[in-house]
PDB file of N, CA and C in Angstrom:
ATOM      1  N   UNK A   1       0.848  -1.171   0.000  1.00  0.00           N
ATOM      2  CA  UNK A   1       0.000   0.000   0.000  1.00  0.00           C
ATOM      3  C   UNK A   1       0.900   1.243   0.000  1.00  0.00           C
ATOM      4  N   UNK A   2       0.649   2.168  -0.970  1.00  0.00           N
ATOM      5  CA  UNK A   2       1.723   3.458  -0.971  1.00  0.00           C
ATOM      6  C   UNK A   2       0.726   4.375   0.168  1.00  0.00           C
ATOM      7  N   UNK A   3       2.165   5.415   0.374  1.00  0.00           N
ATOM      8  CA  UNK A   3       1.516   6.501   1.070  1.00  0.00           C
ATOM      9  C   UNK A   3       0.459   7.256   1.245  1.00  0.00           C
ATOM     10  N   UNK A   4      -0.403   7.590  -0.044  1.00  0.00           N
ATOM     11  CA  UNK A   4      -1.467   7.997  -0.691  1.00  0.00           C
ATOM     12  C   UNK A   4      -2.999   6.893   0.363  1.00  0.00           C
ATOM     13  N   UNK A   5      -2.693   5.864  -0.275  1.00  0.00           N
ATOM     14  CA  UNK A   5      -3.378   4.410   0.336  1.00  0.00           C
ATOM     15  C   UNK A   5      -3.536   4.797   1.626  1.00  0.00           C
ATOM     16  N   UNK A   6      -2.612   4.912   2.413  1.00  0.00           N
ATOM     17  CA  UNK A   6      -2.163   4.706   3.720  1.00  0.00           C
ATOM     18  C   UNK A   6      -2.814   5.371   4.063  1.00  0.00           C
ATOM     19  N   UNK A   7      -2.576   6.837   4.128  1.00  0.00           N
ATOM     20  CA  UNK A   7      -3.004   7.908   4.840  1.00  0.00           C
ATOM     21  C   UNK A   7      -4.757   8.258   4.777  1.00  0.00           C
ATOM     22  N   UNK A   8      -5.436   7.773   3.452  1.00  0.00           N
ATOM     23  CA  UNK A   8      -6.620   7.729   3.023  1.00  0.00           C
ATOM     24  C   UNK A   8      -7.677   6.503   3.944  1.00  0.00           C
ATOM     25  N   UNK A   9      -6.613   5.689   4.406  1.00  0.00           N
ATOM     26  CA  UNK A   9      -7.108   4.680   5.354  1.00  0.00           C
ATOM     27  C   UNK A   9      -7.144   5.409   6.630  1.00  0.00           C
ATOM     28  N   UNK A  10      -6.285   5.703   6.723  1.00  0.00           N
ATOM     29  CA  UNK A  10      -5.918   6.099   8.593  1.00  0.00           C
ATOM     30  C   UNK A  10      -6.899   7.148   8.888  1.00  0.00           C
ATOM     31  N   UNK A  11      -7.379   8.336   7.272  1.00  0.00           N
ATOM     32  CA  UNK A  11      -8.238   9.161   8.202  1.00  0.00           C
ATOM     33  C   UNK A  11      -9.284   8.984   7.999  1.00  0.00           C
ATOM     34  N   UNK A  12     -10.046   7.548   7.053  1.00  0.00           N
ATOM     35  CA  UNK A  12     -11.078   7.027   7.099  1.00  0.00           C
ATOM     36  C   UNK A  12     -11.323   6.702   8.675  1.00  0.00           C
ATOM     37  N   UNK A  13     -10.787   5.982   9.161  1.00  0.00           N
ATOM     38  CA  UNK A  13     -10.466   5.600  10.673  1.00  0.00           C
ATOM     39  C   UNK A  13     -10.823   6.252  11.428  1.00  0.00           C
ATOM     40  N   UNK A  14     -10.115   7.487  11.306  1.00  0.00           N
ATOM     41  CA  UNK A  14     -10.482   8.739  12.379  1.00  0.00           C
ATOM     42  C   UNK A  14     -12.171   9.388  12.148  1.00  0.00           C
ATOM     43  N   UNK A  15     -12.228   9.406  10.842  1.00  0.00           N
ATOM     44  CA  UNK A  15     -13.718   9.850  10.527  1.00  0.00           C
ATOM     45  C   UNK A  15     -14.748   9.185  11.047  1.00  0.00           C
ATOM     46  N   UNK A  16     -14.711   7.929  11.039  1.00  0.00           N
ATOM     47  CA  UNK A  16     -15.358   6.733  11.372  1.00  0.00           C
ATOM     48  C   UNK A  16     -15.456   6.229  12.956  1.00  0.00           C
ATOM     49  N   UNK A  17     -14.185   6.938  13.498  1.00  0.00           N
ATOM     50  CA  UNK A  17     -14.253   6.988  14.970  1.00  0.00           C
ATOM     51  C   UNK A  17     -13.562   5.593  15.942  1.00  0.00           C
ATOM     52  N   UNK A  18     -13.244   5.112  14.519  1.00  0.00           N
ATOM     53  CA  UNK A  18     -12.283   3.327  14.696  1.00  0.00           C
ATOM     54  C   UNK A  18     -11.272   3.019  15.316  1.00  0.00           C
ATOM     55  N   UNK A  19     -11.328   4.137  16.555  1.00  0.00           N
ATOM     56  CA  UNK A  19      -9.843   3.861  17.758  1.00  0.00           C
ATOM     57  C   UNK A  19      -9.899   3.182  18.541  1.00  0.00           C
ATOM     58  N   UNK A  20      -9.183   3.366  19.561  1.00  0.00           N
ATOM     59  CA  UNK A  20      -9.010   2.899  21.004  1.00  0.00           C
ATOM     60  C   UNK A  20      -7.634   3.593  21.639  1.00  0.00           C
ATOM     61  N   UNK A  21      -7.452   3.911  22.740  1.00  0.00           N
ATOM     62  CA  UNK A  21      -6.690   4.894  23.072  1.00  0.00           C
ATOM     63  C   UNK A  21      -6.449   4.372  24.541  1.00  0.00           C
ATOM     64  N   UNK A  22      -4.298   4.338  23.806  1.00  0.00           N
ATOM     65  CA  UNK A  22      -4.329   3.514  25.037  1.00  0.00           C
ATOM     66  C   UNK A  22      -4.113   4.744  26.074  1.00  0.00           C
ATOM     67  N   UNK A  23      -3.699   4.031  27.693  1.00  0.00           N
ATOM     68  CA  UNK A  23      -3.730   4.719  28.552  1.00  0.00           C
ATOM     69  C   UNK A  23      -2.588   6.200  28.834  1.00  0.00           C
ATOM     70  N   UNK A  24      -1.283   6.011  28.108  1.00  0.00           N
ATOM     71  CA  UNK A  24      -0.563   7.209  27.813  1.00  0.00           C
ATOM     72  C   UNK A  24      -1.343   7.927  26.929  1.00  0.00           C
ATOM     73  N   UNK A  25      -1.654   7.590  26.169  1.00  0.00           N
ATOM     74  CA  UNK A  25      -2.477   8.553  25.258  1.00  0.00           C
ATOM     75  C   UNK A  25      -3.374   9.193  26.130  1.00  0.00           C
ATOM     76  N   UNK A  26      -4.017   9.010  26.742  1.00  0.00           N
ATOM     77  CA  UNK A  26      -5.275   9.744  27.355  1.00  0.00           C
ATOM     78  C   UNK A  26      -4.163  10.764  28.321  1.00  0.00           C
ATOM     79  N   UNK A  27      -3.506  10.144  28.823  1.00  0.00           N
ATOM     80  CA  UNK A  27      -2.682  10.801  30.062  1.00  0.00           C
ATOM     81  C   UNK A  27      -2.466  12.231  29.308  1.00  0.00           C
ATOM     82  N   UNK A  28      -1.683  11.738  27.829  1.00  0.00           N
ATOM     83  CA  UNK A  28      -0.856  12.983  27.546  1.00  0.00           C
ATOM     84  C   UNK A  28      -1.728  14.073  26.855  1.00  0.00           C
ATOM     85  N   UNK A  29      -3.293  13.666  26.351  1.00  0.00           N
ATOM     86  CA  UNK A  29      -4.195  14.412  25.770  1.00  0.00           C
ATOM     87  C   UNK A  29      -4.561  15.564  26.916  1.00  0.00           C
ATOM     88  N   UNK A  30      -4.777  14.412  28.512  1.00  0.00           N
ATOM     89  CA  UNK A  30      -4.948  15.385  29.419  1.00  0.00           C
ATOM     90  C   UNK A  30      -4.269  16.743  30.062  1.00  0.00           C
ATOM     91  N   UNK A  31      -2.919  16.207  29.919  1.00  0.00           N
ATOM     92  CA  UNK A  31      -1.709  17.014  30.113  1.00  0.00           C
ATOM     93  C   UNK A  31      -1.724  18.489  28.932  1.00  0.00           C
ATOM     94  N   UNK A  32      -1.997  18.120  27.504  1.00  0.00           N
ATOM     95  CA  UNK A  32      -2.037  18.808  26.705  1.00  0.00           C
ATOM     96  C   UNK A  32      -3.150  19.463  26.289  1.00  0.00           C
ATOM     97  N   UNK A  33      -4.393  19.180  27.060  1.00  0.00           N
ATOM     98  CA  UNK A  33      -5.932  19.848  27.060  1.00  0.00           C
ATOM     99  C   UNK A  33      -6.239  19.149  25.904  1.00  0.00           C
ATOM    100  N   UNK A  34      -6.391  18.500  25.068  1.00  0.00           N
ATOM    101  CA  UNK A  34      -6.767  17.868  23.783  1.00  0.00           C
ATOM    102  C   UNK A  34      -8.094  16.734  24.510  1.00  0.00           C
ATOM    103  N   UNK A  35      -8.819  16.977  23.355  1.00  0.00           N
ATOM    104  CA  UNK A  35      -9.992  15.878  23.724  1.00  0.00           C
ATOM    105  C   UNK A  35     -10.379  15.277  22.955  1.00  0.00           C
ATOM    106  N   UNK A  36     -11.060  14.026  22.417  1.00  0.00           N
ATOM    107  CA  UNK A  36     -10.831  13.207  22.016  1.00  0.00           C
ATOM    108  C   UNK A  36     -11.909  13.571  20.123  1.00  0.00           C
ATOM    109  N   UNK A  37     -12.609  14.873  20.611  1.00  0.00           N
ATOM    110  CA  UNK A  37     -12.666  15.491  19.815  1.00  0.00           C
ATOM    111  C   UNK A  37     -12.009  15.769  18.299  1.00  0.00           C
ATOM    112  N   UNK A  38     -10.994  16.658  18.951  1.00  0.00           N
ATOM    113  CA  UNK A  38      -9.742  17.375  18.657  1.00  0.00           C
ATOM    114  C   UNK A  38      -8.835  16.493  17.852  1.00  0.00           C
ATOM    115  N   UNK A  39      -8.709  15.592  18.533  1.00  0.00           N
ATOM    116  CA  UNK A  39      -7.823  13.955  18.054  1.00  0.00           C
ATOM    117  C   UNK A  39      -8.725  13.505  16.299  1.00  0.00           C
ATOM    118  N   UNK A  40      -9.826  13.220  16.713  1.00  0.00           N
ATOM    119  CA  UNK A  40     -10.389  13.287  15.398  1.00  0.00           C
ATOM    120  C   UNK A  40     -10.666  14.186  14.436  1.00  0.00           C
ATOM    121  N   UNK A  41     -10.500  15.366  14.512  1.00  0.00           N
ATOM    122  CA  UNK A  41     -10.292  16.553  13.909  1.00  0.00           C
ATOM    123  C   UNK A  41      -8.848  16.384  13.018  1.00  0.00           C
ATOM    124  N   UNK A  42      -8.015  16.359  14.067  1.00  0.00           N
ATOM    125  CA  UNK A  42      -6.515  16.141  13.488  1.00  0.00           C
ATOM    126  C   UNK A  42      -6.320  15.040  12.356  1.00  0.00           C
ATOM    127  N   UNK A  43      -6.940  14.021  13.005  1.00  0.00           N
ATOM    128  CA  UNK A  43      -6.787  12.847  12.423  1.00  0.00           C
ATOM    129  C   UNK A  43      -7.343  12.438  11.206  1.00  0.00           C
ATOM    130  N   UNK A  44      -8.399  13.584  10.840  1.00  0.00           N
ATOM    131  CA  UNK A  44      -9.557  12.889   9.565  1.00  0.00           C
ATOM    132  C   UNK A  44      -8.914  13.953   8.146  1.00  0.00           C
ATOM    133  N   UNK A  45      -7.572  14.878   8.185  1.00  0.00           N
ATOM    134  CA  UNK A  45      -6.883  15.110   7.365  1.00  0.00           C
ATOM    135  C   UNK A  45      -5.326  14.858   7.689  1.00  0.00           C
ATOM    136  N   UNK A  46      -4.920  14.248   8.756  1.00  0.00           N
ATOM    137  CA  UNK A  46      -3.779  13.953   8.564  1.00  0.00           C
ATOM    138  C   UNK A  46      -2.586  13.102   7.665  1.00  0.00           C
ATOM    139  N   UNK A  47      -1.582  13.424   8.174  1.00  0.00           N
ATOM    140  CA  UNK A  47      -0.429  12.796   7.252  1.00  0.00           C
ATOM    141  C   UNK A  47       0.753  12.193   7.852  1.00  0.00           C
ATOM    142  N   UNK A  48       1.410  10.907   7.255  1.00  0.00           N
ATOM    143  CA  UNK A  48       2.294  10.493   8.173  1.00  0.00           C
ATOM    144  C   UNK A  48       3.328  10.835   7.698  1.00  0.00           C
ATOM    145  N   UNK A  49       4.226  11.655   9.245  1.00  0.00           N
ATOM    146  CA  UNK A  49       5.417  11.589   9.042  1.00  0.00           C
ATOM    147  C   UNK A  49       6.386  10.639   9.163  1.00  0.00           C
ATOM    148  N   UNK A  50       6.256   9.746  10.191  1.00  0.00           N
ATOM    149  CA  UNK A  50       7.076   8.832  10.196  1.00  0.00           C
ATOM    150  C   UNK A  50       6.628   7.556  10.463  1.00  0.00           C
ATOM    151  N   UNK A  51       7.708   6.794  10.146  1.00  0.00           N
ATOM    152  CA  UNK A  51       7.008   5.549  10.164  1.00  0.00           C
ATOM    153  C   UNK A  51       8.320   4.547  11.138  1.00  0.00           C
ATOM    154  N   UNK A  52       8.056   3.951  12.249  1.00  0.00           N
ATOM    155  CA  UNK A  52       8.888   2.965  12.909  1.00  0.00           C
ATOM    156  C   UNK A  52       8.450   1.765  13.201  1.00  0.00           C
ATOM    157  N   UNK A  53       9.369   1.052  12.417  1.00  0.00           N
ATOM    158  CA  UNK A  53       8.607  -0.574  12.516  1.00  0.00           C
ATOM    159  C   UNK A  53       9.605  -1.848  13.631  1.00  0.00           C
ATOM    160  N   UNK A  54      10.157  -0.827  14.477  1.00  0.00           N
ATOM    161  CA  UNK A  54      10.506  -1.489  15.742  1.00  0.00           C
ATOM    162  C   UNK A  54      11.010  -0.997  17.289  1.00  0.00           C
ATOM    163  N   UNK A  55       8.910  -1.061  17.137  1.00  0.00           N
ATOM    164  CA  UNK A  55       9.512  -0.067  18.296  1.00  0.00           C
ATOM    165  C   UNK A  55       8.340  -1.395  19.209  1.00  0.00           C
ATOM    166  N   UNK A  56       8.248  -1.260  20.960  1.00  0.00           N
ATOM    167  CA  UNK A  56       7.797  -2.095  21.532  1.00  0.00           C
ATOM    168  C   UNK A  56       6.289  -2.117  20.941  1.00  0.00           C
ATOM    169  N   UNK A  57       5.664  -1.058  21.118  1.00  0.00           N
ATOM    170  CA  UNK A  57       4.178  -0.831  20.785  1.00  0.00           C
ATOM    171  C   UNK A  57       4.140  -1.753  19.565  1.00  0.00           C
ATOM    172  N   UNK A  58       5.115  -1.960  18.350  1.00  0.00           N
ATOM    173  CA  UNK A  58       5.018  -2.582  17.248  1.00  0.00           C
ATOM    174  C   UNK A  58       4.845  -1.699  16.175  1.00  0.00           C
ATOM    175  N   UNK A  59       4.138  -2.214  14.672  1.00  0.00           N
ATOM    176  CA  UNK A  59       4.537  -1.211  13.497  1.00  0.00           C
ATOM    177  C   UNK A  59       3.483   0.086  13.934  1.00  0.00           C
ATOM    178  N   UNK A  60       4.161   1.245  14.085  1.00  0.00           N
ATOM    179  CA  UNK A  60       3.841   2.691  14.293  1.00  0.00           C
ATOM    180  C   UNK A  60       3.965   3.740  13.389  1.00  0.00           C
ATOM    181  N   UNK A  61       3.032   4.693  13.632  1.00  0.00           N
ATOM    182  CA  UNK A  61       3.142   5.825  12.536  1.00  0.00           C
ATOM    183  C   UNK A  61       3.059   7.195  13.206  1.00  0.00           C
ATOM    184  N   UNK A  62       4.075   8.308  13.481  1.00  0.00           N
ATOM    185  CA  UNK A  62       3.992   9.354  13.395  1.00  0.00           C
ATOM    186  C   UNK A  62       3.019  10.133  12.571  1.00  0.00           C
ATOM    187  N   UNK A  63       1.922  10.702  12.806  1.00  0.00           N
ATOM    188  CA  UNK A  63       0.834  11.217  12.256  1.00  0.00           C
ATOM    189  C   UNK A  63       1.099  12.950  12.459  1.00  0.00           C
ATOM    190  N   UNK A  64       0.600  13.481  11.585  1.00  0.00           N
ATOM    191  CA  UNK A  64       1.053  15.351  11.573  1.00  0.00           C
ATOM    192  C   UNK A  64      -0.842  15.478  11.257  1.00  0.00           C
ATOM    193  N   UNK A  65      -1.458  16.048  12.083  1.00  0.00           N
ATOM    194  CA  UNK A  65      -2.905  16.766  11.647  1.00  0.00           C
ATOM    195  C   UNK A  65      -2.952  18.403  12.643  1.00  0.00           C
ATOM    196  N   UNK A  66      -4.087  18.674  11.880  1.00  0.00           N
ATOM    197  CA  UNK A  66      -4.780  20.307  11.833  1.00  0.00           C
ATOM    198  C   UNK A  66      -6.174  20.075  12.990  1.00  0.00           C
ATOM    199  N   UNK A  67      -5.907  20.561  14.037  1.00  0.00           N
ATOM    200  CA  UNK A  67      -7.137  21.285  14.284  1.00  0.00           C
ATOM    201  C   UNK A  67      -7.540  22.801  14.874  1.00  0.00           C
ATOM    202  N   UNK A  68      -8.187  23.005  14.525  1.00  0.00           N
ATOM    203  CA  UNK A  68      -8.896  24.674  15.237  1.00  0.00           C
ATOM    204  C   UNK A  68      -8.169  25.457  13.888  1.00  0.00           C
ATOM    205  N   UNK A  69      -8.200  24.385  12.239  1.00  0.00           N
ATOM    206  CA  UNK A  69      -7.684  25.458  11.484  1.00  0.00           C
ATOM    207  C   UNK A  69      -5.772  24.962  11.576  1.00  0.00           C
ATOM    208  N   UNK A  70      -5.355  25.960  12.122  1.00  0.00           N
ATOM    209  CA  UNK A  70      -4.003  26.128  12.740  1.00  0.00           C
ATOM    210  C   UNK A  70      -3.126  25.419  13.576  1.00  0.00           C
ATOM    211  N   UNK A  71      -3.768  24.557  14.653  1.00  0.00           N
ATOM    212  CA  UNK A  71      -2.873  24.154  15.339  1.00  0.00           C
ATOM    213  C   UNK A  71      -2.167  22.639  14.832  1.00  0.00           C
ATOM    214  N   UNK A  72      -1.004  22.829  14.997  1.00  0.00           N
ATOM    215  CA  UNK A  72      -0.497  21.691  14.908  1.00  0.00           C
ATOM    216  C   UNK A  72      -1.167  20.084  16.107  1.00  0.00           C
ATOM    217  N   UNK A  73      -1.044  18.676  16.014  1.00  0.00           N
ATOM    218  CA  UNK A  73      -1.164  18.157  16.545  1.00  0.00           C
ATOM    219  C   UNK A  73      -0.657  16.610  15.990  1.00  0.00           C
ATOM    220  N   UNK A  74       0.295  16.259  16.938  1.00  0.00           N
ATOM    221  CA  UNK A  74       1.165  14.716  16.611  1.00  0.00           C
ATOM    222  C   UNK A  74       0.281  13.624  17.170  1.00  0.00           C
ATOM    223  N   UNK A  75      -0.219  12.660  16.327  1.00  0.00           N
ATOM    224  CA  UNK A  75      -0.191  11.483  17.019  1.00  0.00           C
ATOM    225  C   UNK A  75       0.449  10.108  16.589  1.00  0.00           C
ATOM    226  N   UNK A  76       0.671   9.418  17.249  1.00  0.00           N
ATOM    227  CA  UNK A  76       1.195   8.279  16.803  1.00  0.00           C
ATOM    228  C   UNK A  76       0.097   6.816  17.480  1.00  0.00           C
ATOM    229  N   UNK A  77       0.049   6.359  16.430  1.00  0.00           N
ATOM    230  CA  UNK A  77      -0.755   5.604  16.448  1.00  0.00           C
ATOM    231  C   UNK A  77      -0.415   3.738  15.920  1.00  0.00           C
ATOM    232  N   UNK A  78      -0.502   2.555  16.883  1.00  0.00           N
ATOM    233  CA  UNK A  78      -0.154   1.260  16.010  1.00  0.00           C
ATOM    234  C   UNK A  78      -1.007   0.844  14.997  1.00  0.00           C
ATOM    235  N   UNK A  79      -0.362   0.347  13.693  1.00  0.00           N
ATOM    236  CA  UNK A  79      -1.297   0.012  12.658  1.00  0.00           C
ATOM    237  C   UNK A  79      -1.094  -1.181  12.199  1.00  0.00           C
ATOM    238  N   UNK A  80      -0.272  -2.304  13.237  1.00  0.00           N
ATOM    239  CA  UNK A  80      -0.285  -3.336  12.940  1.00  0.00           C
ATOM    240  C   UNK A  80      -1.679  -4.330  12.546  1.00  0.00           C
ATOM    241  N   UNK A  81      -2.234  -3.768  13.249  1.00  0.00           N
ATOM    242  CA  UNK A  81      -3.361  -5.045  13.407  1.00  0.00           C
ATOM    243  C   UNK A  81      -4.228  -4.298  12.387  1.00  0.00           C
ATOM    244  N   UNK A  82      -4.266  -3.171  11.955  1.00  0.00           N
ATOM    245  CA  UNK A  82      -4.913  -2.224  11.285  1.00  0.00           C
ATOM    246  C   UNK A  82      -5.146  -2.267  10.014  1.00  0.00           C
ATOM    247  N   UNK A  83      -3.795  -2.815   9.206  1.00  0.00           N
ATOM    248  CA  UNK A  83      -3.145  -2.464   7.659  1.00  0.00           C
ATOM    249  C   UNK A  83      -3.388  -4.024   7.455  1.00  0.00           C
ATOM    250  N   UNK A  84      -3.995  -5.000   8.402  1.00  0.00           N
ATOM    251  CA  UNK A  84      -3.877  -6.188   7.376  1.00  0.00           C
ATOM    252  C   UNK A  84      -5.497  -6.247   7.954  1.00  0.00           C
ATOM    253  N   UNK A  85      -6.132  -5.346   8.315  1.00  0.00           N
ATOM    254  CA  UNK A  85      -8.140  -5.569   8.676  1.00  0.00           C
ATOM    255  C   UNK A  85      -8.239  -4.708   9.221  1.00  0.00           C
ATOM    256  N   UNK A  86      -9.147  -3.423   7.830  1.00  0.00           N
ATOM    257  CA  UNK A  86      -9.164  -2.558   8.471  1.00  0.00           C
ATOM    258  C   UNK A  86     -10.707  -2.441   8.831  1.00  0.00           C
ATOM    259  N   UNK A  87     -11.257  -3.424   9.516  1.00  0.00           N
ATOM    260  CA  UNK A  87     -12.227  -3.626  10.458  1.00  0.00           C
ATOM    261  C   UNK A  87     -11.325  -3.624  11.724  1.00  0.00           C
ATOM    262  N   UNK A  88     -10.320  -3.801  12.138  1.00  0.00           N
ATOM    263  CA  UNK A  88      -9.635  -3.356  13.476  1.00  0.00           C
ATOM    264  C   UNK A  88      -9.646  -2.250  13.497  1.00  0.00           C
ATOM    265  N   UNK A  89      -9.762  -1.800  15.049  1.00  0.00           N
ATOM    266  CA  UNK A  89      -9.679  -0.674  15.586  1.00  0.00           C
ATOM    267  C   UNK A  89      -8.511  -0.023  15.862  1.00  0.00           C
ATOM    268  N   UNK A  90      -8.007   1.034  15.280  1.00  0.00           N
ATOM    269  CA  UNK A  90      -6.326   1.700  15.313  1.00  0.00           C
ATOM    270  C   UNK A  90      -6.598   1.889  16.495  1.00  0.00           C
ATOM    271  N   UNK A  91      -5.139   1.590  17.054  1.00  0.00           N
ATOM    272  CA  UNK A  91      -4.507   2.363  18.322  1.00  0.00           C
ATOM    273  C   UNK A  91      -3.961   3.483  18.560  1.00  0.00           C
ATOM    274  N   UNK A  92      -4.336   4.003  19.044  1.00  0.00           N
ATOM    275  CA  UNK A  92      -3.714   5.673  19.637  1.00  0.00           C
ATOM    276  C   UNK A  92      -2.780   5.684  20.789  1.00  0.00           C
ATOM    277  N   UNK A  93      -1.462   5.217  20.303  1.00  0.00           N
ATOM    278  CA  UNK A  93      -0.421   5.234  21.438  1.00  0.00           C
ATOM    279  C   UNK A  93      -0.153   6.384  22.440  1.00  0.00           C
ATOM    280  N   UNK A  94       0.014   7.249  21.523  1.00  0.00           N
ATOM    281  CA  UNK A  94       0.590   8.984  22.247  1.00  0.00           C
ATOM    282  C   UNK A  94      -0.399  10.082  21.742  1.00  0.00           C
ATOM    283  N   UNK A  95      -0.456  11.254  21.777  1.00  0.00           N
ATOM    284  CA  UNK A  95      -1.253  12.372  21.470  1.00  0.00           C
ATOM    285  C   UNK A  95      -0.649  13.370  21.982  1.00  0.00           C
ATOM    286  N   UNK A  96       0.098  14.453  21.382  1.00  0.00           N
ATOM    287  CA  UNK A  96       0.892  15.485  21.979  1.00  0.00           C
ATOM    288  C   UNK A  96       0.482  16.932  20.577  1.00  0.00           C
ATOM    289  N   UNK A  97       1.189  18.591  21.548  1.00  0.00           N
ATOM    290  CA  UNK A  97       1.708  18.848  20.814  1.00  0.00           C
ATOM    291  C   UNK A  97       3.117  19.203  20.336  1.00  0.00           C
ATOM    292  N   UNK A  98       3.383  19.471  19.131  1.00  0.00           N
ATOM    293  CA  UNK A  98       4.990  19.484  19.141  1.00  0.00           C
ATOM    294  C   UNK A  98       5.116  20.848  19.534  1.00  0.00           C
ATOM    295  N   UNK A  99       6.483  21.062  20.494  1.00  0.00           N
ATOM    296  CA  UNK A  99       6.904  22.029  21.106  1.00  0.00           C
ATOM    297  C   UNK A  99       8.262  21.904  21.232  1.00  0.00           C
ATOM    298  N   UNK A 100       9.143  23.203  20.928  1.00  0.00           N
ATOM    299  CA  UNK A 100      10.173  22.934  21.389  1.00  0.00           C
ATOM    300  C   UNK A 100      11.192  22.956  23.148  1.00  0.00           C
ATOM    301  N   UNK A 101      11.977  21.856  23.008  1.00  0.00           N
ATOM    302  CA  UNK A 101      12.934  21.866  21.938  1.00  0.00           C
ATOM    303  C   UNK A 101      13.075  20.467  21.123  1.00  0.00           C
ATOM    304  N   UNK A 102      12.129  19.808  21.678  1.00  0.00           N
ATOM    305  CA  UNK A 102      12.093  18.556  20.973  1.00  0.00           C
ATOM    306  C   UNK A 102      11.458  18.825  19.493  1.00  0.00           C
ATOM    307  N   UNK A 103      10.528  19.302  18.786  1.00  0.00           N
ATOM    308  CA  UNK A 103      10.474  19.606  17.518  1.00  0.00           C
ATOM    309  C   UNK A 103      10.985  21.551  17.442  1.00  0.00           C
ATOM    310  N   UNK A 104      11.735  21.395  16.599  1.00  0.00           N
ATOM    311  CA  UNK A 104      11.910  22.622  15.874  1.00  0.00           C
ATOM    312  C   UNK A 104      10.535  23.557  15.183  1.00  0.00           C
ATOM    313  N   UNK A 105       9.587  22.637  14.291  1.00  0.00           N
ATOM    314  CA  UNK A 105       8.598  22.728  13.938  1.00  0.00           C
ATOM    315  C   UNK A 105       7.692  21.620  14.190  1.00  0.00           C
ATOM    316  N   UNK A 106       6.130  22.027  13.487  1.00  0.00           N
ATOM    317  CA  UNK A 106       5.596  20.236  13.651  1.00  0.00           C
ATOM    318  C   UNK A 106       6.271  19.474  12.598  1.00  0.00           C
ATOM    319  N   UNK A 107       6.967  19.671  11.546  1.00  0.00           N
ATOM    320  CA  UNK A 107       7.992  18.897  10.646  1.00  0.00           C
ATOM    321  C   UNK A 107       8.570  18.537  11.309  1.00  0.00           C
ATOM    322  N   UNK A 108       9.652  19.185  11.562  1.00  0.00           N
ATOM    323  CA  UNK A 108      10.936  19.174  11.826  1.00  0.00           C
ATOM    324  C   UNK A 108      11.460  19.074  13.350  1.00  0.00           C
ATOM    325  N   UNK A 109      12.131  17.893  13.370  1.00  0.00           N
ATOM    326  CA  UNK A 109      12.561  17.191  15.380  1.00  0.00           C
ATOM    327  C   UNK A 109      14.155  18.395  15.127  1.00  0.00           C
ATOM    328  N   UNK A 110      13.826  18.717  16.517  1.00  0.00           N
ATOM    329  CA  UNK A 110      14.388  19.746  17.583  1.00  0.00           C
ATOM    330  C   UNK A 110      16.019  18.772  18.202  1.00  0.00           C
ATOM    331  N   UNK A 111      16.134  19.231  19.214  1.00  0.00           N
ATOM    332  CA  UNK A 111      17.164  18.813  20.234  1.00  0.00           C
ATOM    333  C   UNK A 111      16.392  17.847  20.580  1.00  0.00           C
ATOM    334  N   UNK A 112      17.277  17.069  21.220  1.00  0.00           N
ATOM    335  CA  UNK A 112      16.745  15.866  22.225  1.00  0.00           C
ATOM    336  C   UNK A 112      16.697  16.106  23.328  1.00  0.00           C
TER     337      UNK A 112
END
C-alpha cells in the first residue's frame, strides 16, 4: 500500500471513529488539554510523518494533523493489526503537541 493508500485509510479511521486509546495517550491528551474530539479533527486530514517498525508498541506511525484550522497536533498511532483488517480498531499510542525543543517545527525534530 503506498503513502497515498495509507493515509486515506488512517483518516477514514479517524472519521469513522475506529480507535481505542491507550492509557498514555489519554494521560498525555490530558496534560495537553486535547480531547478526544480534537484527536479526530486532526486525524480525519492527517499525514504520516514517520514511520517505525521497531519499536515495543510494534509497526507505528507518526501522524502530523490540523485542528482549530491552525494548530499543529502529533499522534502516533499502532497500525499493525490495522493495515492487514481494516475492520480493526487503530490504536492511539501517544497524542501530543509538538513544542520545542524537541520539535523545531511540527515537521521538523528539535534537540533531544
Amino acid at each position: 500500500m503506498d503513502r497515498t493508500d495509507q493515509e486515506a485509510a488512517l483518516r477514514w479511521a479517524f472519521s469513522e471513529k475506529r480507535l481505542f486509546y491507550r492509557l498514555h495517550a489519554l494521560l498525555e491528551m490530558a496534560e495537553d488539554d486535547v480531547t478526544a474530539e480534537l484527536v479526530v479533527e486532526a486525524g480525519c486530514a492527517c499525514e504520516v510523518l514517520e514511520e517505525y517498525t521497531r519499536r515495543r508498541e510494534g509497526l507505528t506511525k507518526l501522524l502530523l494533523g490540523y485542528f482549530e484550522g491552525d494548530e499543529p497536533l502529533h499522534v502516533v498511532v499502532n497500525v499493525q493489526r490495522f493495515e492487514s483488517n481494516f475492520e480493526a480498531r487503530l490504536e492511539v499510542v501517544t497524542v501530543y503537541r509538538p513544542r520545542t525543543p524537541k520539535w523545531a517545527d511540527e515537521r521538523t525534530r528539535g534537540m533531544r
